[in-house]
N, C-alpha and C. Protein backbone atom coordinates (compact mmCIF):
# COMPACT_ATOMS: atom_id res chain seq x y z
N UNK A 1 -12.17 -50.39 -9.52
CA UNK A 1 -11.53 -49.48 -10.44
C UNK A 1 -11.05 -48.27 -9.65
N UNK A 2 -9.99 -47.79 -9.79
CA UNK A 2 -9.29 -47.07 -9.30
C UNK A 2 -9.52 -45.68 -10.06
N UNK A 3 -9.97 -44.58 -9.53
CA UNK A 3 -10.25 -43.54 -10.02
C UNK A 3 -9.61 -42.14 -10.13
N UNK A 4 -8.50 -42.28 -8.95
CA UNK A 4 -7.56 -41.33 -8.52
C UNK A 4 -6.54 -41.59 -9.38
N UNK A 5 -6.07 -40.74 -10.14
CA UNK A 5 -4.02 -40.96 -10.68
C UNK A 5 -3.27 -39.78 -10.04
N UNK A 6 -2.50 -39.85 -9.87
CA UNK A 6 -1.48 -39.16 -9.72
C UNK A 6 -0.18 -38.26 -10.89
N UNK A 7 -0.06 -37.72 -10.50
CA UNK A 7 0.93 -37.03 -11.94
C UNK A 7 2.07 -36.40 -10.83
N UNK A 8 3.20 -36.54 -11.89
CA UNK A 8 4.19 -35.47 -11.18
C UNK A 8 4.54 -34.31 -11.67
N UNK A 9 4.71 -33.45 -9.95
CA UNK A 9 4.08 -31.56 -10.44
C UNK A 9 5.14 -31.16 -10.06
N UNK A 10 5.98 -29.86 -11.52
CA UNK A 10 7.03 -29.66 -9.92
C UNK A 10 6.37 -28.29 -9.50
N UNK A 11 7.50 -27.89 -8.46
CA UNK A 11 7.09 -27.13 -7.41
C UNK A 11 8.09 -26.19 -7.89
N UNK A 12 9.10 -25.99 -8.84
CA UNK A 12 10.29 -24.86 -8.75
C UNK A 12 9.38 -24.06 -9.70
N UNK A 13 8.39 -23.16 -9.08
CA UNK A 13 7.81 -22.09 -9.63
C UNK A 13 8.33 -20.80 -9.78
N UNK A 14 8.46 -19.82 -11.02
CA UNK A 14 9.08 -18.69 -10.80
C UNK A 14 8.68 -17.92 -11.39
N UNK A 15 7.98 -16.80 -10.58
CA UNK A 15 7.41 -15.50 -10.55
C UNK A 15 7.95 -14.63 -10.69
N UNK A 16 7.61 -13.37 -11.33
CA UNK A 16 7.61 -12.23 -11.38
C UNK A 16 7.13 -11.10 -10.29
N UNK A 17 7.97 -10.14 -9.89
CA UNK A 17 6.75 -9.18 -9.23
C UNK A 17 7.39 -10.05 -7.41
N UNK A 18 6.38 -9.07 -6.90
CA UNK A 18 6.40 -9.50 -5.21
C UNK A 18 5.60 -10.08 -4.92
N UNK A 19 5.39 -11.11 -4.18
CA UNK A 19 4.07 -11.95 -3.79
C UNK A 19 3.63 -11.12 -2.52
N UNK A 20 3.06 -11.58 -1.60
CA UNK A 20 2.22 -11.54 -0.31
C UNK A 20 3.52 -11.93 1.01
N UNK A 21 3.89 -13.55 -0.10
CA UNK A 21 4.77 -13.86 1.03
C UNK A 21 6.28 -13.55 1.32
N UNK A 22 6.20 -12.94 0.60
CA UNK A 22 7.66 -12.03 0.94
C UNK A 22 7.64 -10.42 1.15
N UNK A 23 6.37 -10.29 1.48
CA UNK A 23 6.19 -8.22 1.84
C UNK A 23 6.53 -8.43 3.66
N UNK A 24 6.80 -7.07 4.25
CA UNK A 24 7.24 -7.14 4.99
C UNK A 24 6.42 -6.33 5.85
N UNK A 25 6.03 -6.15 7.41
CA UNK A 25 5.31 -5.30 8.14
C UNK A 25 5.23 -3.97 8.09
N UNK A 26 5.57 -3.26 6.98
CA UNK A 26 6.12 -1.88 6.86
C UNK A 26 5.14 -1.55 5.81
N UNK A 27 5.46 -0.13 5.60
CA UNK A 27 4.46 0.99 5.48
C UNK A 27 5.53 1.79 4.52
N UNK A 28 4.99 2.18 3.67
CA UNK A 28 6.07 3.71 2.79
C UNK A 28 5.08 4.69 3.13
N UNK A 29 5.58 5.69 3.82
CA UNK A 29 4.67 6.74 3.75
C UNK A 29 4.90 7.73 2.61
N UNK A 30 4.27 8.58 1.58
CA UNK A 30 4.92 8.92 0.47
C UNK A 30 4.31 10.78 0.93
N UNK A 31 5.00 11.66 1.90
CA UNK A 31 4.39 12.50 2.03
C UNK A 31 5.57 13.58 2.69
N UNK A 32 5.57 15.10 2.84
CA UNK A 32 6.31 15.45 3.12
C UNK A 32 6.22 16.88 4.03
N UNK A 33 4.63 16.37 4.54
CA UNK A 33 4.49 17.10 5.59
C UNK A 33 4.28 16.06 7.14
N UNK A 34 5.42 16.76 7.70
CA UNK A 34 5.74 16.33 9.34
C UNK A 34 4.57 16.08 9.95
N UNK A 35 3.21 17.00 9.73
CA UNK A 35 2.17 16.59 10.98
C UNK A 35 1.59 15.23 10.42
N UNK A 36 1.16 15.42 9.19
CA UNK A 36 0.63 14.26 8.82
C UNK A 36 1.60 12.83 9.14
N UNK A 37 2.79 12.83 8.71
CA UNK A 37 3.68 11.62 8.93
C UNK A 37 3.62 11.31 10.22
N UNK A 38 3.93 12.59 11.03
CA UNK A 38 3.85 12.21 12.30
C UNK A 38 2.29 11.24 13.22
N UNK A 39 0.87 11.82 12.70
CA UNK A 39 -0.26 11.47 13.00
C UNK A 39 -0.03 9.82 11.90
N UNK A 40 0.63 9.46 11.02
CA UNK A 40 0.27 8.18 10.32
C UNK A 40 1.75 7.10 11.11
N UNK A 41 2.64 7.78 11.73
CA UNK A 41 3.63 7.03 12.27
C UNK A 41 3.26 6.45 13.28
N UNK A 42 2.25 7.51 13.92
CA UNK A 42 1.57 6.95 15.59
C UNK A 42 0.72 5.89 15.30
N UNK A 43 0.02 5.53 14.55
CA UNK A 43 -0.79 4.61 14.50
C UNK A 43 -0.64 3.22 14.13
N UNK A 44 1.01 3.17 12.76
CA UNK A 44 1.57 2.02 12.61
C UNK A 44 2.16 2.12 13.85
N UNK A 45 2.63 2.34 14.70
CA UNK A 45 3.80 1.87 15.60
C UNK A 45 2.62 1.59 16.44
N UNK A 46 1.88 1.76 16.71
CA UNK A 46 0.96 1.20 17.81
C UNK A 46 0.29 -0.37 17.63
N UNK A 47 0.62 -0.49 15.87
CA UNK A 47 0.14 -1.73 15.56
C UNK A 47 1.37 -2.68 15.13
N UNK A 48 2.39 -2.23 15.40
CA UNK A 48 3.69 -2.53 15.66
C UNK A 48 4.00 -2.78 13.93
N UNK A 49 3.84 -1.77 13.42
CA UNK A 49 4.42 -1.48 11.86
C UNK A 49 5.61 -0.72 11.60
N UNK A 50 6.54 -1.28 10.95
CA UNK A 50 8.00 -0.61 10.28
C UNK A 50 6.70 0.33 9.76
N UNK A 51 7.70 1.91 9.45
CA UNK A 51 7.21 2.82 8.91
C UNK A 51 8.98 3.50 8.20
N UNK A 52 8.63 3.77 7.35
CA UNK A 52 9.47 4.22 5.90
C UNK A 52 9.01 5.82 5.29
N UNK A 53 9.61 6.77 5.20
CA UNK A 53 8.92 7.96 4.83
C UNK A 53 9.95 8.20 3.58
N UNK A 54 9.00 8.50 2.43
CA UNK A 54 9.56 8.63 1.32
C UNK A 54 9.27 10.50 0.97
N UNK A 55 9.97 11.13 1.20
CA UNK A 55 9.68 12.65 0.67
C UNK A 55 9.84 12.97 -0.80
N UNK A 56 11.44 12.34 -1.50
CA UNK A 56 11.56 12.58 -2.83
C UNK A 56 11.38 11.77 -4.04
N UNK A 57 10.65 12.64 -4.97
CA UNK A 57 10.63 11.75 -6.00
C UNK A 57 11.71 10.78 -6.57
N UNK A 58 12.99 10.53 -6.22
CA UNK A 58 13.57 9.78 -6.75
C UNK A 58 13.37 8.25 -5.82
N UNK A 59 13.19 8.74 -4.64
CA UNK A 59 13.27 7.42 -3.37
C UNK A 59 12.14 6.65 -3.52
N UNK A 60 11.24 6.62 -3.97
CA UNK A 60 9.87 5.98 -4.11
C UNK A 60 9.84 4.60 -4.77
N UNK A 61 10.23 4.43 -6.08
CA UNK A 61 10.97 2.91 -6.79
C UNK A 61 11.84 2.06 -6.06
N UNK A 62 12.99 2.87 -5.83
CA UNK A 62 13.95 1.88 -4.96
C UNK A 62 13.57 1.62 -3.27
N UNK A 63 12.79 2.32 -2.99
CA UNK A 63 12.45 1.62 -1.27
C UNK A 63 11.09 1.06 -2.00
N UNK A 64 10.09 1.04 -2.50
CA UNK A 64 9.41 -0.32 -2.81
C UNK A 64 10.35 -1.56 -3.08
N UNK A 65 11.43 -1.66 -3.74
CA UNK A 65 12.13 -2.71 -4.40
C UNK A 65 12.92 -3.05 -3.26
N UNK A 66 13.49 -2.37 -2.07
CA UNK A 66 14.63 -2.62 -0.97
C UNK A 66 13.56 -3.50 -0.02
N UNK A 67 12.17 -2.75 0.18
CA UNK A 67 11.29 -2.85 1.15
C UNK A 67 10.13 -3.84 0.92
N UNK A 68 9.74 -4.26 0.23
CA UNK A 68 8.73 -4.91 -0.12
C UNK A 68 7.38 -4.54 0.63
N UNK A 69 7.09 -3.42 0.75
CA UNK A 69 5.89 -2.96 1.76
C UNK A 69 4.97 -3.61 1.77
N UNK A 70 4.36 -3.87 2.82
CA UNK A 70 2.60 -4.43 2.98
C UNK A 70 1.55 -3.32 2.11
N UNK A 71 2.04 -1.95 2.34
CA UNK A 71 1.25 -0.78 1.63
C UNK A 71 2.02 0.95 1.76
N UNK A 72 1.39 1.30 0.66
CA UNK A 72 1.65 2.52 0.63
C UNK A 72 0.72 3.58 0.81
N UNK A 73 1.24 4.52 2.10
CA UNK A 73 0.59 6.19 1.91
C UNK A 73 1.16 6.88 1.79
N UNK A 74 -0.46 7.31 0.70
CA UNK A 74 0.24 8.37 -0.47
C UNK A 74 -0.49 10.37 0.10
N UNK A 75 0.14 11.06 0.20
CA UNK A 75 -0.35 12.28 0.12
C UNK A 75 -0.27 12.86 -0.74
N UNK A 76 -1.69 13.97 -1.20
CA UNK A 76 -1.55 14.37 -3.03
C UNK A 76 -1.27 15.28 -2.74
N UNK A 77 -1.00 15.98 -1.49
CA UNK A 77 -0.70 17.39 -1.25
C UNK A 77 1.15 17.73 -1.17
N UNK A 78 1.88 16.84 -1.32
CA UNK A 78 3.10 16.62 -1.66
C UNK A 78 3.94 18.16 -2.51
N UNK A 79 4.68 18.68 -2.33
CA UNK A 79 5.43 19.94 -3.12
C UNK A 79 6.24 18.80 -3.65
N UNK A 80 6.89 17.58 -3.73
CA UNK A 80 8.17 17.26 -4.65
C UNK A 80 7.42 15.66 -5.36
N UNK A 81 6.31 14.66 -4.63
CA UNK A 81 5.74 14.11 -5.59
C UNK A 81 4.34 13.98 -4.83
N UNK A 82 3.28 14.07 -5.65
CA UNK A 82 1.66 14.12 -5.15
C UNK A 82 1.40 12.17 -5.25
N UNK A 83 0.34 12.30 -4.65
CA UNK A 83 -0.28 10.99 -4.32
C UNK A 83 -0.68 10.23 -5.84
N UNK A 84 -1.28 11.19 -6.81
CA UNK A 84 -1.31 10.60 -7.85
C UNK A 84 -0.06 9.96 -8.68
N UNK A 85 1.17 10.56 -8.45
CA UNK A 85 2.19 10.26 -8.85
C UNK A 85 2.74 8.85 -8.42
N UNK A 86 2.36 9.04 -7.13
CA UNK A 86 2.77 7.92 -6.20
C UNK A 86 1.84 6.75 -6.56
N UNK A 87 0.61 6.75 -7.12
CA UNK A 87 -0.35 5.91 -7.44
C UNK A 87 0.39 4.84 -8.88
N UNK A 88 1.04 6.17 -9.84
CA UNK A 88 1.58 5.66 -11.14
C UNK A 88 2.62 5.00 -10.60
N UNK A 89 3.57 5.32 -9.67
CA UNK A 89 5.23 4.40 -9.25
C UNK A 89 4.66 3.10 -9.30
N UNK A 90 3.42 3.19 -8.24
CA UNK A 90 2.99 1.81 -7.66
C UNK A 90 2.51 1.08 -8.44
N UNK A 91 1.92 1.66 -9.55
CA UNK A 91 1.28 0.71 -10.52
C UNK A 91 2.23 -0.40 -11.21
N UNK A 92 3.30 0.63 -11.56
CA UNK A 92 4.33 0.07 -12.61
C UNK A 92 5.17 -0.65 -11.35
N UNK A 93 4.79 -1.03 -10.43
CA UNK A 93 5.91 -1.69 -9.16
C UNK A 93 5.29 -3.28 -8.98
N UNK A 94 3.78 -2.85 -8.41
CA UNK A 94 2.62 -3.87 -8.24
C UNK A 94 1.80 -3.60 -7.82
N UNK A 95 0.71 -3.87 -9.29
CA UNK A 95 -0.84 -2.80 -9.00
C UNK A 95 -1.45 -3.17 -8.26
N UNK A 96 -1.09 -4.55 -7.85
CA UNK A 96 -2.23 -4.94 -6.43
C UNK A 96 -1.58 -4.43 -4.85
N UNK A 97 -0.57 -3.64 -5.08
CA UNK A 97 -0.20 -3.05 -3.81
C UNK A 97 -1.13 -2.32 -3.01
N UNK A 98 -1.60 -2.49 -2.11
CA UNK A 98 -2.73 -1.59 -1.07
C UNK A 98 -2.19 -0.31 -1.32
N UNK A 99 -2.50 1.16 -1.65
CA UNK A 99 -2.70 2.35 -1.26
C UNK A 99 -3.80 2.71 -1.11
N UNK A 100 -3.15 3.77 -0.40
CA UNK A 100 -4.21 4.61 0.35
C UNK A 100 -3.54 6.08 0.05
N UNK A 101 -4.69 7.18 -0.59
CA UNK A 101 -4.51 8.32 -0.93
C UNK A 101 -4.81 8.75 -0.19
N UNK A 102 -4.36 10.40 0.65
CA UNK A 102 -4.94 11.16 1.15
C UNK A 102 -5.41 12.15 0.54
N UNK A 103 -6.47 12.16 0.41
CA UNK A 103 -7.19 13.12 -0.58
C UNK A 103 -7.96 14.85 0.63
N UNK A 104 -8.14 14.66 1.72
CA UNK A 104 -8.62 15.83 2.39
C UNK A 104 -9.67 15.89 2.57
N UNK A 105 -10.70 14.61 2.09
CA UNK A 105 -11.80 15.14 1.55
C UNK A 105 -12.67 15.94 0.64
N UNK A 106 -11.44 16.32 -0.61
CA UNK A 106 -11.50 17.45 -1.72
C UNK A 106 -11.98 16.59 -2.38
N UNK A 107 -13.33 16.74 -2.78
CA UNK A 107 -14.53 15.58 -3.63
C UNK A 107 -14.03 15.54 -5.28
N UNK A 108 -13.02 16.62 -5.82
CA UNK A 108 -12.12 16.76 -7.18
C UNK A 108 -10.79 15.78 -6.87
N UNK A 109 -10.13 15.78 -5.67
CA UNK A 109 -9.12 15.06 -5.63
C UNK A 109 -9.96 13.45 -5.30
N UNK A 110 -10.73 13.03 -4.89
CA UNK A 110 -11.27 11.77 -4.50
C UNK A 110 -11.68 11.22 -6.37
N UNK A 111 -12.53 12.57 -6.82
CA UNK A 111 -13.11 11.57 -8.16
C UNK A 111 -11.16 11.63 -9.14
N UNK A 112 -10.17 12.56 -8.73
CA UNK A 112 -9.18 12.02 -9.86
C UNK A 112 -8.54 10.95 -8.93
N UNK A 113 -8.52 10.98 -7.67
CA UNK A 113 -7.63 9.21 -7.45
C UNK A 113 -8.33 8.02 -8.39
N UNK A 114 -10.06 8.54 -7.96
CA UNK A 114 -11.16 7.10 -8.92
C UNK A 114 -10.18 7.05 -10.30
N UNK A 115 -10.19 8.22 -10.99
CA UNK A 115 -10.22 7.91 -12.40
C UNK A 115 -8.28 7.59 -12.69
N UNK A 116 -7.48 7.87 -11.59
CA UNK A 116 -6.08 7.62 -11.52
C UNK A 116 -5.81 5.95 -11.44
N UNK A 117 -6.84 5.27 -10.32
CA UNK A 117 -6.52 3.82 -10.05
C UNK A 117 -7.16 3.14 -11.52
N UNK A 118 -8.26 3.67 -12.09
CA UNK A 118 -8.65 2.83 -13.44
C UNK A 118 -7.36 2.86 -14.62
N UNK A 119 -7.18 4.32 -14.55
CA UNK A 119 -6.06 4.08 -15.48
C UNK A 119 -4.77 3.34 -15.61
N UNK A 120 -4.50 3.27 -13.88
CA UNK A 120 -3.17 2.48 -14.13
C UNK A 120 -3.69 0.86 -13.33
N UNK A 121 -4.59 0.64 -13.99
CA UNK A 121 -5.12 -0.81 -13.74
C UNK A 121 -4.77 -0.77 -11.79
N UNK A 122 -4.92 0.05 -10.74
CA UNK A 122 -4.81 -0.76 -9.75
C UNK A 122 -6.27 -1.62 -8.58
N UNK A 123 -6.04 -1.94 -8.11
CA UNK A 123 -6.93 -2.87 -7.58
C UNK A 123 -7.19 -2.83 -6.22
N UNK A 124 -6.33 -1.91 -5.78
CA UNK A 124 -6.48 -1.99 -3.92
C UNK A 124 -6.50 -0.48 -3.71
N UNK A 125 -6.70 0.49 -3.89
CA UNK A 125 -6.98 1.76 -3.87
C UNK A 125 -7.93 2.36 -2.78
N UNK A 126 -7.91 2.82 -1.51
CA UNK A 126 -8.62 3.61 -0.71
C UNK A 126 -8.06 5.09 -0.73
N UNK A 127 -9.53 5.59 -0.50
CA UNK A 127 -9.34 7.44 -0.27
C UNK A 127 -9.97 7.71 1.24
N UNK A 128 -9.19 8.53 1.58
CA UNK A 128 -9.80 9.34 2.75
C UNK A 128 -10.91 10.47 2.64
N UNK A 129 -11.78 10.23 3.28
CA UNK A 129 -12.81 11.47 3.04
C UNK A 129 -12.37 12.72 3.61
N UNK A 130 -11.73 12.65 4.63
CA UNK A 130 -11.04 14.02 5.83
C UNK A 130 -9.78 13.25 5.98
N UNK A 131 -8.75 14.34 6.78
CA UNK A 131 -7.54 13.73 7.39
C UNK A 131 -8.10 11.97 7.81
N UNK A 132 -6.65 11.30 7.69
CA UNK A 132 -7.14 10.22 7.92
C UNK A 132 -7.63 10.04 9.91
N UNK A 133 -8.79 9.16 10.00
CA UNK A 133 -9.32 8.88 11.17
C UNK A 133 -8.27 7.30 11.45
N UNK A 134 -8.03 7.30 12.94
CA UNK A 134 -7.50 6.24 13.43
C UNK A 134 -8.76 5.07 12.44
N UNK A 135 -9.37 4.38 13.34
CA UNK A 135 -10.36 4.26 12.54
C UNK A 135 -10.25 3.33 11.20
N UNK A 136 -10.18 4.48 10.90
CA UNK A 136 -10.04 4.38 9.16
C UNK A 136 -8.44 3.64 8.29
N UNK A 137 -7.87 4.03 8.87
CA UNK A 137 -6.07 3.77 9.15
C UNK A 137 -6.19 2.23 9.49
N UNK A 138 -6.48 2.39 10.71
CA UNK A 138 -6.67 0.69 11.18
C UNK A 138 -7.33 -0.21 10.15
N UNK A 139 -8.42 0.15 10.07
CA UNK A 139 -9.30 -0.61 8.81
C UNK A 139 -8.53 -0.84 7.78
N UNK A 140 -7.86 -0.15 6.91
CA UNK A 140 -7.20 -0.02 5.69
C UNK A 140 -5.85 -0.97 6.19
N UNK A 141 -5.08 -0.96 7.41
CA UNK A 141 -3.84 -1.53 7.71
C UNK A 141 -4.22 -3.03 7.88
N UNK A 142 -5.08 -3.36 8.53
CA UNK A 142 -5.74 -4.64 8.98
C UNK A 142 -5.57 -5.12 7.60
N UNK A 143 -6.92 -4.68 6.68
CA UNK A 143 -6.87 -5.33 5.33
C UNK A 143 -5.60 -5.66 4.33
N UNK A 144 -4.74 -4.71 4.54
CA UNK A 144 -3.39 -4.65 3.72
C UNK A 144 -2.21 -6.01 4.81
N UNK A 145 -2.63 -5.97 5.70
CA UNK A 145 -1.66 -6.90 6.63
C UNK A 145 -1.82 -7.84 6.22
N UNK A 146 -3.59 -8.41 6.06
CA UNK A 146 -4.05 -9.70 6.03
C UNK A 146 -3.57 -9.91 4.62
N UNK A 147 -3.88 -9.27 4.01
CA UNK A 147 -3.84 -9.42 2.62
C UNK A 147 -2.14 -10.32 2.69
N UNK A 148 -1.16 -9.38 2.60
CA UNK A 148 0.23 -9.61 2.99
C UNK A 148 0.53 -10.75 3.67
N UNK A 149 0.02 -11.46 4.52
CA UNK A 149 0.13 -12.45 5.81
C UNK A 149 1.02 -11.90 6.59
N UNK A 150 1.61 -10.60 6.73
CA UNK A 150 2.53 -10.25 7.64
C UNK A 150 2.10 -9.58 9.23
N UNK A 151 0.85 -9.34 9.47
CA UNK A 151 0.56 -8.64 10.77
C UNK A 151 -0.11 -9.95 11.89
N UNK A 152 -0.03 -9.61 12.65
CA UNK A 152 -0.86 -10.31 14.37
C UNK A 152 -1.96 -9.57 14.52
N UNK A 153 -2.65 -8.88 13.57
CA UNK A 153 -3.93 -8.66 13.99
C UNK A 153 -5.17 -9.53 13.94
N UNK A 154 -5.64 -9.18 15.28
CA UNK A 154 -7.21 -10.21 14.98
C UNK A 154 -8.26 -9.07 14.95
N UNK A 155 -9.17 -9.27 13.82
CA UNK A 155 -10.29 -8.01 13.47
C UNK A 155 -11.56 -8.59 14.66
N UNK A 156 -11.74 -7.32 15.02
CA UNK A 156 -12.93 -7.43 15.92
C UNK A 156 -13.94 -7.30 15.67
């Protein structure tokens, strides 16, 4: 007796939203101070990451949608859009998008990112305790790459 059947499946599946396999090695940085961009540019380019700097609130929607990022950093210290803001774009873009807030280590800005990612349902949410540490950057990029399938990193 033959126990296996077979059925026919199709395959023309069609999704909504961005998958994994179509994000690209790049980075939105969402911030609009120079030292910081500059200290978060050095570290993707060392891991050989496109980097994207988004300063105004209008550019944030349409370079997720042009760009398909692996992830977004967000700074809440922003004069034209804060990290929390940047948390809501992303939600309504794709809540499983990796961000990463820079919070300063301000233990008020860390508990409103907590209570910012519950509200807009996201799922991949890291905070910085201090300026971000290489370190820490790496860790968070690794995970967002893999996640993505887009990086050559091997975790050590």
């Amino acid at each position: 007796m033959n126990m296996i059947t077979s059925i026919e499946a199709s395959l023309n599946y069609s999704f909504s939203g961005v998958g994994p396999a179509n994000r690209q090695a790049l980075v939105l940085i969402v911030s609009d101070s120079a030292p910081v961009v500059e200290q978060l540019e050095r570290v993707c380019a060392f891991f050989d990451l496109g980097v994207e700097v988004v300063a105004s609130e209008e550019e944030l929607l349409p370079m997720l949608c042009e760009h398909h990022p692996m992830a977004v950093i967000a700074d809440v210290d922003c004069d034209t859009r804060d990290g929390f803001d940047s948390m809501r774009v992303v939600a309504g873009y794709d809540h499983d998008l990796p961000v990463m807030v820079l919070t300063h280590g301000d233990p008020v800005l860390m508990g409103a990112a907590d209570a910012m990612q519950e509200l807009w349902n996201l799922t991949m949410v890291s905070r910085t305790s201090a300026k971000p540490l290489a370190g820490q950057l790496a860790e968070f990029l690794y995970a967002a790459g893999r996640r993505a399938g887009c990086m050559r990193l091997v975790q050590i």
